[in-house]
C-alpha atoms as a PDB file:
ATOM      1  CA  UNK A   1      95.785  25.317 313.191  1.00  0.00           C
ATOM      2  CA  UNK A   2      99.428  25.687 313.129  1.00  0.00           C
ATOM      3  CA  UNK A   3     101.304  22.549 314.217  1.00  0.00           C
ATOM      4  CA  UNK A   4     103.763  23.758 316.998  1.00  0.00           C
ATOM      5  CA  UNK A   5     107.313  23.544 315.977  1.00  0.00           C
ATOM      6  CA  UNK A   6     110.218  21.573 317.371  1.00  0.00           C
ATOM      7  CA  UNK A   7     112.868  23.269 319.736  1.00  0.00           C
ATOM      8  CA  UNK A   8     114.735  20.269 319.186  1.00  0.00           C
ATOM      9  CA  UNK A   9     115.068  20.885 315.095  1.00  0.00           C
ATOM     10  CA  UNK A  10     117.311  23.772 315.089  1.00  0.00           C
ATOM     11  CA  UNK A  11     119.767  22.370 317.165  1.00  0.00           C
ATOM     12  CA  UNK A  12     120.091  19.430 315.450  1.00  0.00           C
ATOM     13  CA  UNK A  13     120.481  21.491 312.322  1.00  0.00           C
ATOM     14  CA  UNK A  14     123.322  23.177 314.045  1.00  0.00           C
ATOM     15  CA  UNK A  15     125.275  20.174 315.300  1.00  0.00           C
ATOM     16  CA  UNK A  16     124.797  18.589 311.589  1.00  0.00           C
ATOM     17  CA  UNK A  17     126.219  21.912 309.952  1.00  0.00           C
ATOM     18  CA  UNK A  18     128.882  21.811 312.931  1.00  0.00           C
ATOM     19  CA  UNK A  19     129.881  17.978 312.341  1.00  0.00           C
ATOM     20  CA  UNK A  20     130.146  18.327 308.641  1.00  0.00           C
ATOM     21  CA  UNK A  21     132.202  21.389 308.834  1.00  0.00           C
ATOM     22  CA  UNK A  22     134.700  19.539 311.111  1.00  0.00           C
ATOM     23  CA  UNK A  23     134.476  16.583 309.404  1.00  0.00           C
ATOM     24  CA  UNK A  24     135.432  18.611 305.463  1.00  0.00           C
ATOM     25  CA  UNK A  25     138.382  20.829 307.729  1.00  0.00           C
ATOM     26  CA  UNK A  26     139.767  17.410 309.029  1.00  0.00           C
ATOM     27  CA  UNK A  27     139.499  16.275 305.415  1.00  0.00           C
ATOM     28  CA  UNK A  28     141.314  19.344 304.321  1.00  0.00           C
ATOM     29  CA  UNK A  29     144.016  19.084 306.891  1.00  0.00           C
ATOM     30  CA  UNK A  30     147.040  16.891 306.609  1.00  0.00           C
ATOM     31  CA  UNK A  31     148.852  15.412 309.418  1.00  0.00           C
ATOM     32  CA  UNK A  32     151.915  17.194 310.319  1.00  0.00           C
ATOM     33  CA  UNK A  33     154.995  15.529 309.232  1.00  0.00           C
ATOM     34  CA  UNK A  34     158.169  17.372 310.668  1.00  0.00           C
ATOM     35  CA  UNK A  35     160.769  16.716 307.678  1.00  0.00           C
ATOM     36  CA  UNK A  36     164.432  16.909 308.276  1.00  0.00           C
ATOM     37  CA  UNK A  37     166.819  17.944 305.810  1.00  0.00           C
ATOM     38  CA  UNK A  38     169.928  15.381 304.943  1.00  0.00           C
ATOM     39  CA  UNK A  39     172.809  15.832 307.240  1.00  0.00           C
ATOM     40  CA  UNK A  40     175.558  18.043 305.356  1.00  0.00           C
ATOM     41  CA  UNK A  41     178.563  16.458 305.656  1.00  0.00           C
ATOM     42  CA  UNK A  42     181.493  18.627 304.745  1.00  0.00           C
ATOM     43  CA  UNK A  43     184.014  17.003 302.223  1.00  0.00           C
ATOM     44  CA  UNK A  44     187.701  16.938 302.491  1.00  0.00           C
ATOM     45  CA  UNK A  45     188.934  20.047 300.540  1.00  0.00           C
ATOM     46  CA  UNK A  46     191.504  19.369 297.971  1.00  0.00           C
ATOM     47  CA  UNK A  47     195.461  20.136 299.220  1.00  0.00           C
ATOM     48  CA  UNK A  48     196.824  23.209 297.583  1.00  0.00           C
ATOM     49  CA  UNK A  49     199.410  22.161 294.647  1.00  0.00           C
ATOM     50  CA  UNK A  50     203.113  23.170 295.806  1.00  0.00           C
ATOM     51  CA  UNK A  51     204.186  26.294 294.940  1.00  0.00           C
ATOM     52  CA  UNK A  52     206.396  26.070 292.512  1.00  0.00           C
ATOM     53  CA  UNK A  53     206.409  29.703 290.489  1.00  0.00           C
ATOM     54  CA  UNK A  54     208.202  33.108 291.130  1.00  0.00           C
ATOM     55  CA  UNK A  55     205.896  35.306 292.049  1.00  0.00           C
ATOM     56  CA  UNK A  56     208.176  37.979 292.769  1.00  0.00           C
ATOM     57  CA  UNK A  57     209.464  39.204 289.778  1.00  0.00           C
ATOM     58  CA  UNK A  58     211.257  42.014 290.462  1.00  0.00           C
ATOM     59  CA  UNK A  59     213.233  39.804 292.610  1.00  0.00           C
ATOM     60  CA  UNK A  60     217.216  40.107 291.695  1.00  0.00           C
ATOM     61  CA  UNK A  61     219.243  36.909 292.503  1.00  0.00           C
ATOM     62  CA  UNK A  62     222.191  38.746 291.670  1.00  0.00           C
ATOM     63  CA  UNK A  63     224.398  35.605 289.703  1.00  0.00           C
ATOM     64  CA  UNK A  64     222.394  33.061 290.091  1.00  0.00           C
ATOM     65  CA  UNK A  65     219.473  32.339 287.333  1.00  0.00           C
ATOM     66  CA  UNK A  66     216.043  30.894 287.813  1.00  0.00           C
ATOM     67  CA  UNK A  67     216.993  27.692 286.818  1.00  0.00           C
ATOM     68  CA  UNK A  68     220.128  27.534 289.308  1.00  0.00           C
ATOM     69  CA  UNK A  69     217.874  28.728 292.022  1.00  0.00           C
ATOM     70  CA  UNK A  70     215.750  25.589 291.754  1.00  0.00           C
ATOM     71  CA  UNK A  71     218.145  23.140 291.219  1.00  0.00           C
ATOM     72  CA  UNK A  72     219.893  24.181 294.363  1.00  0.00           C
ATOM     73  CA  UNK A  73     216.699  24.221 296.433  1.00  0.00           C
ATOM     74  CA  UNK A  74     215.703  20.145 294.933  1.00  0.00           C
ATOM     75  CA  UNK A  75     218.681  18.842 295.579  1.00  0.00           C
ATOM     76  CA  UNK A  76     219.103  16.387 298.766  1.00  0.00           C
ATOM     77  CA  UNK A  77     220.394  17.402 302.040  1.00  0.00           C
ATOM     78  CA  UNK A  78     222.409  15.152 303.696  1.00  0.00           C
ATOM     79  CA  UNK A  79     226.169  14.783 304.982  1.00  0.00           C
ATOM     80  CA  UNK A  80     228.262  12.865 303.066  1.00  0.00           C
ATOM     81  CA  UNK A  81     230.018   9.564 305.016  1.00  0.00           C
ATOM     82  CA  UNK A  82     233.968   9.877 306.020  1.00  0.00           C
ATOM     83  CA  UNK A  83     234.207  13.504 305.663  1.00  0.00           C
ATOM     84  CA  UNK A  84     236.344  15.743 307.297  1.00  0.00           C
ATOM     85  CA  UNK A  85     235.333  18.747 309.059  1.00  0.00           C
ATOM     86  CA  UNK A  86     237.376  22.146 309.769  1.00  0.00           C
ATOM     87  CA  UNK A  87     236.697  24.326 312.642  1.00  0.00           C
ATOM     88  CA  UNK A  88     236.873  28.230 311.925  1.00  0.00           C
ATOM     89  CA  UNK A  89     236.295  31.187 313.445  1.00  0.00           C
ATOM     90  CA  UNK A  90     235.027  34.576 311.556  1.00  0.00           C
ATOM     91  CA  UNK A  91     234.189  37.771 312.010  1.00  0.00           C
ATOM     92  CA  UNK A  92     231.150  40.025 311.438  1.00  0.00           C
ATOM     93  CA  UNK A  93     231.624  38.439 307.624  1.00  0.00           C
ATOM     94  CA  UNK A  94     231.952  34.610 306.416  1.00  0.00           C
ATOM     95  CA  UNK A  95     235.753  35.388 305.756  1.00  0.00           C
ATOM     96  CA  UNK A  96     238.598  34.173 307.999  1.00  0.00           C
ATOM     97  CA  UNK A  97     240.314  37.227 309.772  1.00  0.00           C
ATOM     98  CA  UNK A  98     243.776  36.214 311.547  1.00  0.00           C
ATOM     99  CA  UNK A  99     243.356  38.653 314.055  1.00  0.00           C
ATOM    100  CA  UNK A 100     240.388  37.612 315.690  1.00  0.00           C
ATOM    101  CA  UNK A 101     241.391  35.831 319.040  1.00  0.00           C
ATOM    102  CA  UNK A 102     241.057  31.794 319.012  1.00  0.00           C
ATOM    103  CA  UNK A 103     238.399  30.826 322.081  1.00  0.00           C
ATOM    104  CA  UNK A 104     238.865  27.545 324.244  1.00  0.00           C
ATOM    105  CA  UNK A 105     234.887  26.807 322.466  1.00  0.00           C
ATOM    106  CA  UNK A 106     236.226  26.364 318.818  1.00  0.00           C
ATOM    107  CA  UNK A 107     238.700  23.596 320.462  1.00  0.00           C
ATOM    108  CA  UNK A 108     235.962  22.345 322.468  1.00  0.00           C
ATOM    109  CA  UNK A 109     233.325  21.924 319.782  1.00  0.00           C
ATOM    110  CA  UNK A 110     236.557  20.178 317.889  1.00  0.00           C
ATOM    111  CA  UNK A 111     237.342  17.537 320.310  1.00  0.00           C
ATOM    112  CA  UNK A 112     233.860  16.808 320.946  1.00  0.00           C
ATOM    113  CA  UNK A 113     232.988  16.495 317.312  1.00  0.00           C
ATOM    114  CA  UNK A 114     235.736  14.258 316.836  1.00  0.00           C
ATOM    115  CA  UNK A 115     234.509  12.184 320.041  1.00  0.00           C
ATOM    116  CA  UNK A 116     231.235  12.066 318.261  1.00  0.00           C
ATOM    117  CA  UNK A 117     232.626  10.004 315.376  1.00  0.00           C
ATOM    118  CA  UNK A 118     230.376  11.846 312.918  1.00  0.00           C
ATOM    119  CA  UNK A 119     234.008  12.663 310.377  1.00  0.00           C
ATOM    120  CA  UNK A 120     236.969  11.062 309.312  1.00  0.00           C
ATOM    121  CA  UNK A 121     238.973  13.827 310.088  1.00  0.00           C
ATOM    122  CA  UNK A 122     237.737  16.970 312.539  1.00  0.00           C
ATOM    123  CA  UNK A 123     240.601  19.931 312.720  1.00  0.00           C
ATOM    124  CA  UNK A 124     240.604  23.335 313.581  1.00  0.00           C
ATOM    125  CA  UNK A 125     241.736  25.669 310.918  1.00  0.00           C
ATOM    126  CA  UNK A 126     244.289  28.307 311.172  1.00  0.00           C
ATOM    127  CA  UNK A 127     242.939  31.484 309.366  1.00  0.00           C
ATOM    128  CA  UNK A 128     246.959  32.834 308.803  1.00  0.00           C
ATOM    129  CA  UNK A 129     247.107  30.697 305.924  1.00  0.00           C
ATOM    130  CA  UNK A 130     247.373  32.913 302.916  1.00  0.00           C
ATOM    131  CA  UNK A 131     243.614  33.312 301.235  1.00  0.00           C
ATOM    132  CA  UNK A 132     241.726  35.756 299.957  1.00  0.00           C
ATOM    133  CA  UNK A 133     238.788  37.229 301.735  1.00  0.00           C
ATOM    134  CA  UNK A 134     235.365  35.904 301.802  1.00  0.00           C
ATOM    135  CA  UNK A 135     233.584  32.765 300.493  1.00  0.00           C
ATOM    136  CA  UNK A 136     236.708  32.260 298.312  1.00  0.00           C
ATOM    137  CA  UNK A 137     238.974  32.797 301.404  1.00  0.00           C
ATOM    138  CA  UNK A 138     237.131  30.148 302.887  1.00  0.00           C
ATOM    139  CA  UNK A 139     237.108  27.378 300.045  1.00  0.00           C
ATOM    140  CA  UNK A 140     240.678  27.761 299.844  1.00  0.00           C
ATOM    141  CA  UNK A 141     241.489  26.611 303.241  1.00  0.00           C
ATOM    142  CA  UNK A 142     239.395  24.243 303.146  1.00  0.00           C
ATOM    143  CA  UNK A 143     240.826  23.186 300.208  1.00  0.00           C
ATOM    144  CA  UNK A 144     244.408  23.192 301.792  1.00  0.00           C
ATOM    145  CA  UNK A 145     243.158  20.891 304.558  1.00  0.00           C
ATOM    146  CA  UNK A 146     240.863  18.551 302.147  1.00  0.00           C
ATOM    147  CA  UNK A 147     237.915  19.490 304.261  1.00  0.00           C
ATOM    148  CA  UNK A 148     234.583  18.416 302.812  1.00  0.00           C
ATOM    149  CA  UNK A 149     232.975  20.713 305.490  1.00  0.00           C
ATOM    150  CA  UNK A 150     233.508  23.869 307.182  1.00  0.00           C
ATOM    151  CA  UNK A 151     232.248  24.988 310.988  1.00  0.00           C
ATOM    152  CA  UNK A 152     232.014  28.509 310.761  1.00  0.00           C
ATOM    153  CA  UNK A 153     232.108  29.730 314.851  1.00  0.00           C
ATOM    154  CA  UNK A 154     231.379  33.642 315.727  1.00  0.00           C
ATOM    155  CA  UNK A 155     230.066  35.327 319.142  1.00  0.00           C
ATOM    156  CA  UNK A 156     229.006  38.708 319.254  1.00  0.00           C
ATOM    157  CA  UNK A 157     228.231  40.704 322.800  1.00  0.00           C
ATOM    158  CA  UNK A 158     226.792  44.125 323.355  1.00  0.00           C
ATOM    159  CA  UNK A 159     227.579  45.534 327.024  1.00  0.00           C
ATOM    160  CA  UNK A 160     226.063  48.036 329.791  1.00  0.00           C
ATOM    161  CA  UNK A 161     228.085  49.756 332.586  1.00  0.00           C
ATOM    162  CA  UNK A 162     226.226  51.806 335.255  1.00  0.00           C
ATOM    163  CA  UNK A 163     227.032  52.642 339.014  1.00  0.00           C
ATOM    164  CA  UNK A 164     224.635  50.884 341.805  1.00  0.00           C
ATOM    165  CA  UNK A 165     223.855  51.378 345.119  1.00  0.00           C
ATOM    166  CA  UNK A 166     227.020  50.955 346.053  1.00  0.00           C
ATOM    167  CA  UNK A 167     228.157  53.996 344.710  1.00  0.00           C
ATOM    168  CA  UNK A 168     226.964  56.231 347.753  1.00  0.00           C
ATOM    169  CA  UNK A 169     230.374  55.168 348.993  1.00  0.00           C
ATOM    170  CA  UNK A 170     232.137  58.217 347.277  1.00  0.00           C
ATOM    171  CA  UNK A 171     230.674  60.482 350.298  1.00  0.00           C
ATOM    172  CA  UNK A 172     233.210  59.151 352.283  1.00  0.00           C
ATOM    173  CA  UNK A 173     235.462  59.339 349.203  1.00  0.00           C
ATOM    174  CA  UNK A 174     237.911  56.500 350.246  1.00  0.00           C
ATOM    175  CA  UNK A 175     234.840  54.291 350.411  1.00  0.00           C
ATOM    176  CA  UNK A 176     234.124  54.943 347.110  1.00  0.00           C
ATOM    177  CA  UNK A 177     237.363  53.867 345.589  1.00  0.00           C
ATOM    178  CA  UNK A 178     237.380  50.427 348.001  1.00  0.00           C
ATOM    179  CA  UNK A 179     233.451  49.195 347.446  1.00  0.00           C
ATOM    180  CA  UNK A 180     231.962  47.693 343.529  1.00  0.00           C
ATOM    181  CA  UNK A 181     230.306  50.481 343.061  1.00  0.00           C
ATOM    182  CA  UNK A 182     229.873  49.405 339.045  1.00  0.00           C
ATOM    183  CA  UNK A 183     227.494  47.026 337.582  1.00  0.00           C
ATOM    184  CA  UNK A 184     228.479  45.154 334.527  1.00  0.00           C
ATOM    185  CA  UNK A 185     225.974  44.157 332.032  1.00  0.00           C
ATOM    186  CA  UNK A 186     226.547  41.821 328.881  1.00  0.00           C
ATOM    187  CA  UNK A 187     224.870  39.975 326.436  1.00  0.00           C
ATOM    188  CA  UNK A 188     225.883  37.546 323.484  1.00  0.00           C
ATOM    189  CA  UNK A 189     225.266  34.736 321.224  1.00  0.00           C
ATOM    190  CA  UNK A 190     227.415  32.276 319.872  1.00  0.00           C
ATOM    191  CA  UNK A 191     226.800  30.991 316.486  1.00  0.00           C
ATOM    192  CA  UNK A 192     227.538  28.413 314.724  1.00  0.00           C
ATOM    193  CA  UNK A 193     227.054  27.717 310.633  1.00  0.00           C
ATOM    194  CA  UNK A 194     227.814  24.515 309.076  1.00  0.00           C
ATOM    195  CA  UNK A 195     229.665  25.210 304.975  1.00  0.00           C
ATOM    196  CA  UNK A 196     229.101  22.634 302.644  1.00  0.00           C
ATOM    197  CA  UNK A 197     232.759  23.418 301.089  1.00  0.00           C
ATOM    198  CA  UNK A 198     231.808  21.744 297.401  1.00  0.00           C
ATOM    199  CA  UNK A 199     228.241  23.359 296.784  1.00  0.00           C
ATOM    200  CA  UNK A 200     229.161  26.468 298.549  1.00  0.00           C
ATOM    201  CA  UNK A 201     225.815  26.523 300.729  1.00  0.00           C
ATOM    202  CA  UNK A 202     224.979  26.740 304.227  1.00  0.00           C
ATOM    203  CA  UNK A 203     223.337  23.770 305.769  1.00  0.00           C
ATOM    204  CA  UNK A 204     222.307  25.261 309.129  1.00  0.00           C
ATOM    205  CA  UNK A 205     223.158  28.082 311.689  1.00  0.00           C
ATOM    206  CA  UNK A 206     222.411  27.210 315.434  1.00  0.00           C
ATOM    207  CA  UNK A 207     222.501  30.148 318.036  1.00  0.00           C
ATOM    208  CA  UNK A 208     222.749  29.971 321.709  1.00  0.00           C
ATOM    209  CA  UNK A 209     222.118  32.781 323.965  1.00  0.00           C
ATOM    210  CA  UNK A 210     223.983  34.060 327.206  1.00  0.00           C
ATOM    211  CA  UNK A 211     223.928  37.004 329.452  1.00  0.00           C
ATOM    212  CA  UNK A 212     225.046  37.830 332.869  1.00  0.00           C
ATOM    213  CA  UNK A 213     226.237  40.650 335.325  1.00  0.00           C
ATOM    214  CA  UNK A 214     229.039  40.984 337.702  1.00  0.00           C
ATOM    215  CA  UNK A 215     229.479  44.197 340.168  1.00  0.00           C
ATOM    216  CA  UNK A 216     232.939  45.795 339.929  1.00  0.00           C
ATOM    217  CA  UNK A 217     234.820  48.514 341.725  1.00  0.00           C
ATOM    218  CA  UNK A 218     236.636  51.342 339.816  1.00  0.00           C
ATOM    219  CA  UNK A 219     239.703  49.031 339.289  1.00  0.00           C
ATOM    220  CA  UNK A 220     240.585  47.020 336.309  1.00  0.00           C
ATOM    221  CA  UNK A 221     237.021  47.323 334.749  1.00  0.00           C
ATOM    222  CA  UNK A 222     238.252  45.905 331.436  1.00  0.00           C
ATOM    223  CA  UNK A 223     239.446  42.839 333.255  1.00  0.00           C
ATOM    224  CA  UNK A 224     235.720  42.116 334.731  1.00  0.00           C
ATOM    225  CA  UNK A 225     234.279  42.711 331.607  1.00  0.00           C
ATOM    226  CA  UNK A 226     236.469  39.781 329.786  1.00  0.00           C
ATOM    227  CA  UNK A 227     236.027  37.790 332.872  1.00  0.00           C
ATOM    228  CA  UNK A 228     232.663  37.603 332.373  1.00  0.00           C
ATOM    229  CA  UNK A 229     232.340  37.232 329.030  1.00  0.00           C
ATOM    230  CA  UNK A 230     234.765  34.076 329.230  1.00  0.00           C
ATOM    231  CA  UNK A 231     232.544  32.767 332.361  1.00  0.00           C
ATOM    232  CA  UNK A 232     229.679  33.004 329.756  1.00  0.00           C
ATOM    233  CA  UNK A 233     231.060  31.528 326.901  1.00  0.00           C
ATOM    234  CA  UNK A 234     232.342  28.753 328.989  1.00  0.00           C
ATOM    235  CA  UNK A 235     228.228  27.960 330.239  1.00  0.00           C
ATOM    236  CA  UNK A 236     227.481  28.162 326.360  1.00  0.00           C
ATOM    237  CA  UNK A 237     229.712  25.945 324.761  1.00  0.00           C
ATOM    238  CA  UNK A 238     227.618  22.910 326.062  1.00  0.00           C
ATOM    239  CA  UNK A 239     224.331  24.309 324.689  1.00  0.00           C
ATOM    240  CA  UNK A 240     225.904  25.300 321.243  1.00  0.00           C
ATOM    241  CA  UNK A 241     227.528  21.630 320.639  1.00  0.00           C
ATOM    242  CA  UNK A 242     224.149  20.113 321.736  1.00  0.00           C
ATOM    243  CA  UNK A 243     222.256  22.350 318.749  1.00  0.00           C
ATOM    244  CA  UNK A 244     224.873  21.318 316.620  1.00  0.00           C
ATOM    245  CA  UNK A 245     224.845  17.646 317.408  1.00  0.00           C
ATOM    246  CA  UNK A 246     221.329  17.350 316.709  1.00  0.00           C
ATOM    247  CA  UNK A 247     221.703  19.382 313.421  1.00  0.00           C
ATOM    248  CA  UNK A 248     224.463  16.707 312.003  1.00  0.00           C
ATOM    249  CA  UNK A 249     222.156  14.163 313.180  1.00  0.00           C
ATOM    250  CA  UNK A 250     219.405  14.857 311.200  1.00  0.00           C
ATOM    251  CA  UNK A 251     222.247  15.487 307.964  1.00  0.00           C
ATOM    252  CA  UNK A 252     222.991  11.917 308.899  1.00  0.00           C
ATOM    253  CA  UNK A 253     219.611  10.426 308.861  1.00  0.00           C
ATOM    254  CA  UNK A 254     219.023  12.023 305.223  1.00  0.00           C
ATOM    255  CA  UNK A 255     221.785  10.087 303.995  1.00  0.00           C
ATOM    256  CA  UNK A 256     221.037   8.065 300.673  1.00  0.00           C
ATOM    257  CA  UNK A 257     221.599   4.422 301.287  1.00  0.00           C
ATOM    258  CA  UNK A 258     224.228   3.507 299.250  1.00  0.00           C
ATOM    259  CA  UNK A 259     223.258   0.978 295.984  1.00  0.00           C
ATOM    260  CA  UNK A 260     224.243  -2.058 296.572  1.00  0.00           C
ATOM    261  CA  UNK A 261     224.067  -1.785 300.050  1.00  0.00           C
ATOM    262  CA  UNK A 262     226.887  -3.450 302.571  1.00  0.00           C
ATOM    263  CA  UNK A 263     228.546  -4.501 299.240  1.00  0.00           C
ATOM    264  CA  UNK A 264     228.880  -1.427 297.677  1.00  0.00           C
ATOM    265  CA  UNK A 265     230.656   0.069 300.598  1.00  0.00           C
ATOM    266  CA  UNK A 266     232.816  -3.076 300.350  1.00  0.00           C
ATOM    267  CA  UNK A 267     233.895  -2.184 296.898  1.00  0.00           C
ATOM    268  CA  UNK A 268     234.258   1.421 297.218  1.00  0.00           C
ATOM    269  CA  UNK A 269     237.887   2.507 295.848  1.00  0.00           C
ATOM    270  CA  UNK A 270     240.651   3.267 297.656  1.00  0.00           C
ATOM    271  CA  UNK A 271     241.343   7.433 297.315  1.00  0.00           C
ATOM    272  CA  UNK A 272     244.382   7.867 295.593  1.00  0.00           C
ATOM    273  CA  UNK A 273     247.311   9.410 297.800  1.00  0.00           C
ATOM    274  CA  UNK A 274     248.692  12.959 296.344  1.00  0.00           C
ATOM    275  CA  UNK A 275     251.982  13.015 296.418  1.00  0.00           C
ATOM    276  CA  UNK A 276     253.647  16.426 296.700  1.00  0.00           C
ATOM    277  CA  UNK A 277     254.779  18.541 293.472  1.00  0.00           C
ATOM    278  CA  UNK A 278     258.210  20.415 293.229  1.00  0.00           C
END
């Protein structure tokens, strides 16, 4: 006689296989363990070296040599104490021209200069001297008035004339010959360049900008067009001294300090006085 079996036996077969099967996967497992990777922290990158080669060799420099190029370009910038300072106008060219007509802003820029107390001497510069033309022309006067310095002025202005509304006049004929019936259009800048007379280099060129319009009849239309460009150089001069002002300033504040200090400005020689040759 068979002994009747257990119902109970399988399923505890079944849990064991279950439990141990859990019980080898948890074994197997590891924990999870979210790693995180060092922060990257991004260093400084190194400054690039000044540039201090040609690169553009088929450059041409025309007289001056590689080696003059540079030693213009590392020498200081500054404006030399008790100089003296010549006003000039120009043309179209850095050469004096005696025809060109002297403006009330070259003898404004001069007397406010010389209010400024920046030079020893400020003077505007006749261009009728005899000279030759060019950067020569201009180191020779400067030479005749023992100016350190040179202010080279020069305004250009390009014009527009067209008839306006006004111009409708002309039906009635008379009308037209009574009412502005023409619009006048101008623009300009004034510039300024400051000529280091012994180096022969340009320190700085300021601009300032101007433009205006006036409505005209038929009559005396040159006159309205030189009114207007006075009225408009008159409203610049102010803007173009301030430019220049702060320009010098800066020339100033490069200065060397002298070696020595107080003392060595104490000491500094008398200039000799030239007397004149016959």
């Amino acid at each position: 006689m068979n002994p009747t079996p257990n119902r109970s036996t399988p399923r505890l077969v079944v849990s064991a296989l279950t439990l141990l099967a859990l019980t080898a996967c948890g074994a197997a497992r590891k924990p999870m363990k979210p790693a995180m990777a060092p922060l990257a922290v991004a260093t400084e990158a190194p400054k690039p070296a000044p540039l201090v080669t040609n690169h553009f060799q088929r450059d041409r420099i025309g007289t001056l040599s590689e080696d003059k190029v540079r030693e213009i370009l590392s020498a200081p910038v500054y404006l030399e104490a008790d100089a003296r300072i010549g006003i000039v106008p120009v043309v179209d060219r850095y050469e004096p021209d005696g025809d060109l007509p002297l403006t009330a802003v070259t003898g404004q820029i001069a007397d406010q200069l010389a209010d400024a107390g920046m030079f020893e001497v400020v003077s505007e510069i006749s261009t009728d001297w005899p000279s030759t033309s060019s950067i020569a022309g201009l180191r020779e006067l400067a030479a005749r008035y023992r100016a350190e310095y040179l202010l080279l002025y020069r305004h250009r202005f390009v014009e527009r004339r067209y008839t306006n509304a006004w111009s409708w006049a002309w039906v009635t004929l008379v009308g037209g010959l009574m009412v502005p019936g023409e619009t006048f259009e101008t623009a300009g800048v004034l510039e300024a360049t400051l000529f280091d007379v012994k180096s022969g280099t340009l320190l700085f060129t300021v601009f300032e900008r101007v433009d205006g319009e006036e409505d005209a009849g038929i009559w005396h239309t040159d006159r309205t067009a030189r009114r207007l460009k006075e009225g408009l150089l008159g409203e610049a001069v102010d803007g173009l001294q301030t430019r220049i002002d702060e320009k010098l300033r800066s020339l100033i504040a490069a200065r060397p300090a002298p070696e020595g200090g107080d003392e060595a400005l104490a000491r500094r020689p008398t200039p000799p006085v030239l007397t004149a040759t016959r």
